[in-house]
Structures are given as structure tokens and as C-alpha cells.
C-alpha atoms as a PDB file:
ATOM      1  CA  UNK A   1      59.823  68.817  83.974  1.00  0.00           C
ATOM      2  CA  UNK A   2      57.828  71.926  83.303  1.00  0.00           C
ATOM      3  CA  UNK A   3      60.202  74.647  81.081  1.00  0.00           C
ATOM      4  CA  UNK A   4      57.944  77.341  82.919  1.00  0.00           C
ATOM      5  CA  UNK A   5      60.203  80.046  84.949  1.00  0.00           C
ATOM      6  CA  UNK A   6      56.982  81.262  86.644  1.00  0.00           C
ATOM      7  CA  UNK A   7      56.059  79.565  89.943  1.00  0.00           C
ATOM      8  CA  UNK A   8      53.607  80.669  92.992  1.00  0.00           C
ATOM      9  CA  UNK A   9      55.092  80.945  95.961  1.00  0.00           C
ATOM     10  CA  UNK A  10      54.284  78.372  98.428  1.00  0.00           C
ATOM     11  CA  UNK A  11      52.546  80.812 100.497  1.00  0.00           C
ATOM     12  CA  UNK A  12      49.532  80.627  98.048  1.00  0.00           C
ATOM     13  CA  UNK A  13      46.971  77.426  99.056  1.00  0.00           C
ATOM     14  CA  UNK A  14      44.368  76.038  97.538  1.00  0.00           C
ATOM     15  CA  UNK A  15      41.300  76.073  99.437  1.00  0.00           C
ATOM     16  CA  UNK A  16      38.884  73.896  97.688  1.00  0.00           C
ATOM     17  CA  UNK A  17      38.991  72.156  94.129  1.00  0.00           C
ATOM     18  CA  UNK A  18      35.451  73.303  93.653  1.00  0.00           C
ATOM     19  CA  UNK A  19      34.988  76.834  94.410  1.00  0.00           C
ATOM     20  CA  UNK A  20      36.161  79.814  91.512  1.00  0.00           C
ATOM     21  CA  UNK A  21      39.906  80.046  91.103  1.00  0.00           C
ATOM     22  CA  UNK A  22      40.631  76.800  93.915  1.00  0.00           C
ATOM     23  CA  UNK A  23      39.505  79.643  96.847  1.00  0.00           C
ATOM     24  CA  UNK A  24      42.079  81.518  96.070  1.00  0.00           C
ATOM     25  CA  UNK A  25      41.617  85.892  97.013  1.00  0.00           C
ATOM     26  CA  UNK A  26      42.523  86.763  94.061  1.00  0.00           C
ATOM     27  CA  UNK A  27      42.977  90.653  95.221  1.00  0.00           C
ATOM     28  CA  UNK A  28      46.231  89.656  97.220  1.00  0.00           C
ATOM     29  CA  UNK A  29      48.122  88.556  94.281  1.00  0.00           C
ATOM     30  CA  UNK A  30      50.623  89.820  91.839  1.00  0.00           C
ATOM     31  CA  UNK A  31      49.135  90.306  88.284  1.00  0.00           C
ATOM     32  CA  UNK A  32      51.454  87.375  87.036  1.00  0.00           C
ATOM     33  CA  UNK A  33      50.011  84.907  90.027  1.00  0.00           C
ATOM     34  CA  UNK A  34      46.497  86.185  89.075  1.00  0.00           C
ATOM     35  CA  UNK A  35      47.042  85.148  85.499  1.00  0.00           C
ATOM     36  CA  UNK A  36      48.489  81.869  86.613  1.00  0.00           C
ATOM     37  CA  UNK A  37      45.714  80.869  89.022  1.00  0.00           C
ATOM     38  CA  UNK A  38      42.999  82.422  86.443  1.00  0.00           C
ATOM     39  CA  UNK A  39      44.581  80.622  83.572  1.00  0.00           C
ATOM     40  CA  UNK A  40      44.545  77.263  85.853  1.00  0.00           C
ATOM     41  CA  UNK A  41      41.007  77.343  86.711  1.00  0.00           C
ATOM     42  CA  UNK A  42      39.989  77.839  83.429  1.00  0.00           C
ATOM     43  CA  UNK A  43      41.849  74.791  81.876  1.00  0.00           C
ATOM     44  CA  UNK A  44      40.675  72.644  84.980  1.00  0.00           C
ATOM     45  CA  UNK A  45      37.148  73.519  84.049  1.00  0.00           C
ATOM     46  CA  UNK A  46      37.766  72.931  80.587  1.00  0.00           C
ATOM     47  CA  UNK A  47      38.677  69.530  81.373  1.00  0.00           C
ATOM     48  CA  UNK A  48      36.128  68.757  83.761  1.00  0.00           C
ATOM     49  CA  UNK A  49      33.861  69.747  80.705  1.00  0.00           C
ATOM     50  CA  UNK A  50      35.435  67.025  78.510  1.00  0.00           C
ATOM     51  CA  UNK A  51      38.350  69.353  76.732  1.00  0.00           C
ATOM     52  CA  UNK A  52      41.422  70.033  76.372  1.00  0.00           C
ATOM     53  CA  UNK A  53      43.774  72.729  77.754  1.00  0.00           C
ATOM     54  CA  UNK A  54      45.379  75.159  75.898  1.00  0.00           C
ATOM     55  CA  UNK A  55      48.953  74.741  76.596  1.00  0.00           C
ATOM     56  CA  UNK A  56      51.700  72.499  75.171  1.00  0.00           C
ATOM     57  CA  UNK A  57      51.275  68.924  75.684  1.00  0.00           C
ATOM     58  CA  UNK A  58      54.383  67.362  77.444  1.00  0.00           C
ATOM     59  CA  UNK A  59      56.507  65.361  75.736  1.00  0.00           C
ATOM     60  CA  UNK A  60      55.741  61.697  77.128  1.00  0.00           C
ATOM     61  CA  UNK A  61      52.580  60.458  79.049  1.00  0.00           C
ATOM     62  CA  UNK A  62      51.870  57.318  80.898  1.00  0.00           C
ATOM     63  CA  UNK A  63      50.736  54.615  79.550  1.00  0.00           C
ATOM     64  CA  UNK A  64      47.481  54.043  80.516  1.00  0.00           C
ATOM     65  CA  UNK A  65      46.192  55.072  76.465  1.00  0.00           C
ATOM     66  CA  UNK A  66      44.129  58.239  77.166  1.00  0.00           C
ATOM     67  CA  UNK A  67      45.887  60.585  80.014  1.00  0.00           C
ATOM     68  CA  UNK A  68      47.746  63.328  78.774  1.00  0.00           C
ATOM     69  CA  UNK A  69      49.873  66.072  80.222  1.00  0.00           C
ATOM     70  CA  UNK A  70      50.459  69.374  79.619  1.00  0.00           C
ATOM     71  CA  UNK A  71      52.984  71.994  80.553  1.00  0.00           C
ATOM     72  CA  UNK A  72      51.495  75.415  81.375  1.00  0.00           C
ATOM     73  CA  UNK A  73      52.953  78.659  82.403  1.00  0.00           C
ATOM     74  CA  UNK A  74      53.073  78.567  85.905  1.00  0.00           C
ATOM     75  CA  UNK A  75      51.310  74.955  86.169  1.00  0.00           C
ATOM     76  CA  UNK A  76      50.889  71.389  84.687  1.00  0.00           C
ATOM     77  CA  UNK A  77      48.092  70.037  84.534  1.00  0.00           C
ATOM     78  CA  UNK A  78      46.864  66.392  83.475  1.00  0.00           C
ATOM     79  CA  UNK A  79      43.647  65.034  81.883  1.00  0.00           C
ATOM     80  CA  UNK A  80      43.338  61.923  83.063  1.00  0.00           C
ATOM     81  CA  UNK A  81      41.221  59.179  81.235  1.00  0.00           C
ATOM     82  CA  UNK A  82      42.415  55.732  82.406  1.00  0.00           C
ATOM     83  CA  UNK A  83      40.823  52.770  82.834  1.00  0.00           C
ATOM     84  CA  UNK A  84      39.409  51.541  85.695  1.00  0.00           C
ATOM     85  CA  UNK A  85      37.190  49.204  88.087  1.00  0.00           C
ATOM     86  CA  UNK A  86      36.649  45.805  88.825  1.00  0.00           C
ATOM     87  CA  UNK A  87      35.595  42.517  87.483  1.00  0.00           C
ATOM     88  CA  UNK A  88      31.480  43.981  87.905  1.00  0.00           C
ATOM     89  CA  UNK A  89      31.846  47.533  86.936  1.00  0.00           C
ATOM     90  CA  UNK A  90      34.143  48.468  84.216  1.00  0.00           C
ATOM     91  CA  UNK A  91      35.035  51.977  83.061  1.00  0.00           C
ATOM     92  CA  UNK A  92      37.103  55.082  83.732  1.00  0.00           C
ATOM     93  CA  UNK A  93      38.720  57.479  85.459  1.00  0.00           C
ATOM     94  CA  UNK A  94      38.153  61.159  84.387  1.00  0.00           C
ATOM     95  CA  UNK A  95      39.207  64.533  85.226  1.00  0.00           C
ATOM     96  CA  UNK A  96      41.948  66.757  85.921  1.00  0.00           C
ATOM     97  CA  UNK A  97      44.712  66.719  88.301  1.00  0.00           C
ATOM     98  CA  UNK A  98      46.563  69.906  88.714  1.00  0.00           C
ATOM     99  CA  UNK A  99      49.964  70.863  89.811  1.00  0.00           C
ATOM    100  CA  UNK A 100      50.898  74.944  90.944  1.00  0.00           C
ATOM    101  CA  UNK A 101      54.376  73.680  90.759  1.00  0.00           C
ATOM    102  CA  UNK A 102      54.548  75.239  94.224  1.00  0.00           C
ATOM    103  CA  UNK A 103      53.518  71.905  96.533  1.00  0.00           C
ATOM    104  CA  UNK A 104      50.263  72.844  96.024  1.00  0.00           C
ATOM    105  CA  UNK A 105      48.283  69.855  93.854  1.00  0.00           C
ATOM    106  CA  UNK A 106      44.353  69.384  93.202  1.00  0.00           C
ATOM    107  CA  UNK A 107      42.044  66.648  91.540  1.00  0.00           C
ATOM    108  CA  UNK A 108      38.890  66.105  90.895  1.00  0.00           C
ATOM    109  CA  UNK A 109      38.142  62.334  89.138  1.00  0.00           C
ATOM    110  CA  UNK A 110      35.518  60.601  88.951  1.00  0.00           C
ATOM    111  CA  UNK A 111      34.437  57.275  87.601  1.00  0.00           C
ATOM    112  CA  UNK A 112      32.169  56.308  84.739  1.00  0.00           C
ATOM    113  CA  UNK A 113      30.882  53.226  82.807  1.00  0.00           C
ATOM    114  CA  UNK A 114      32.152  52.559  79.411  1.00  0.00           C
ATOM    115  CA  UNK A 115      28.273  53.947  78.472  1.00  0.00           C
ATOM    116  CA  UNK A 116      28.649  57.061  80.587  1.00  0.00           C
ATOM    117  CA  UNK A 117      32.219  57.657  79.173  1.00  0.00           C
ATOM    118  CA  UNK A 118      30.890  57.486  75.277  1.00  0.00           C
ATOM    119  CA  UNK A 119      28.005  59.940  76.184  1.00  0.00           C
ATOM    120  CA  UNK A 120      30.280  62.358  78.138  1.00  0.00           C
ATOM    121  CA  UNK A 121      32.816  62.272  74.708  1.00  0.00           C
ATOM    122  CA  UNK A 122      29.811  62.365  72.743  1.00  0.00           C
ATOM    123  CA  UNK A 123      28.408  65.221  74.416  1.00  0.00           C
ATOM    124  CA  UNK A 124      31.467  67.058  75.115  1.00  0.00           C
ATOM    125  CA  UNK A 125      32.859  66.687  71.284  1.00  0.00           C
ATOM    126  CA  UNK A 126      29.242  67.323  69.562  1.00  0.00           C
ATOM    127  CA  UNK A 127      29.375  64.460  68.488  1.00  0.00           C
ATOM    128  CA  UNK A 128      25.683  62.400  67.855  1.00  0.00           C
ATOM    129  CA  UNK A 129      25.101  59.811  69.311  1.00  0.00           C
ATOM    130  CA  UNK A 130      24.717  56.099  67.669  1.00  0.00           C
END
């Protein structure tokens, strides 16, 4: 469980897991929810980008050998790289799932090959490619 104190209130919905901040009017919230929600979008689009977070990674995470957690203030959030698909198409789930700790929960994965995976690491880490 999240140590965080801080949580939205429930009142406070996310409107799309696309659009800057989740959709969220930013102008009706306290300076501490602002800093939550702008702190949230920026480690979701960190992810999405192939990084990490910067918060504290949770103590466990399941067991799938690549998703990790972490415990922000005011939020979790996971990056998620599991594998995935069937017998013809093998790969993996990517992205992050987010959690305002409030009801309110967004994801955006998608799937990749094992190819696309290595060149989205690759890419994302600066890595070259061999």
C-alpha cells in the first residue's frame, strides 16, 4: 500500500488518458492536487517514452519479470512490460497503468513484437542497435 498521506478527492476524474494532465482543469485545483496530477502526467509520459518514474519503487512486483511499481506522492503508478500473445505473434505488453489512489485509474498498453520491443529499449535507452 502506498505510504503517501496525499490523496485527490474523488471528485477529481480523469477525462481521457491522452490529452495533457488526463483532462484534468487544472485552474480548479488546490496547489497540492496540481502538483499531484502534474507530477502524474509527467511520469506517465515518461513511461510511455520507455523510462522510468521518479519515485520509489514499491517493495514487491509481480512476477511477470519486467513490470515494476512505484509509490508516488499522491499516486502509484506501474510500468508494465509483460509478456504476451499467442502461439503466432509473440511479444509484450507495454505502458503505464496509473492509480490517483482516489478510484480514479488509467492505462495506456500496447503490444509489440519481441523486434519492436528491442528497438523501443534500444531507442529509448540510447542504446545502438546490433
Amino acid at each position: 500500500m502506498n505510504p503517501s498521506k496525499r490523496r485527490l478527492p474523488s471528485s477529481i476524474k480523469i477525462v481521457s488518458d491522452d490529452a495533457e494532465y488526463f483532462g484534468i482543469e487544472l485552474s480548479t485545483l488546490t496547489e497540492e492536487q496540481r502538483r499531484i496530477v502534474e507530477s502524474a502526467w509527467t511520469n506517465y509520459e515518461v513511461i510511455l517514452a520507455g523510462g522510468h518514474p521518479d519515485c520509489p519503487q514499491a517493495p514487491f512486483a509481480p512476477a511477470d519479470g519486467g513490470t515494476l511499481i512505484y509509490f508516488c506522492d499522491g499516486y502509484d503508478v506501474a510500468r508494465v512490460h509483460s509478456m504476451s500473445g499467442t502461439e503466432g505473434a509473440f511479444g509484450y505488453d507495454y505502458g503505464p497503468t496509473l492509480d490517483f489512489l482516489n478510484g480514479q485509474r488509467v492505462e495506456r498498453l500496447r503490444f509489440m513484437t519481441d523486434d519492436e520491443m528491442t528497438k523501443f529499449d534500444q531507442a529509448s535507452t540510447g542504446e545502438p542497435k546490433k
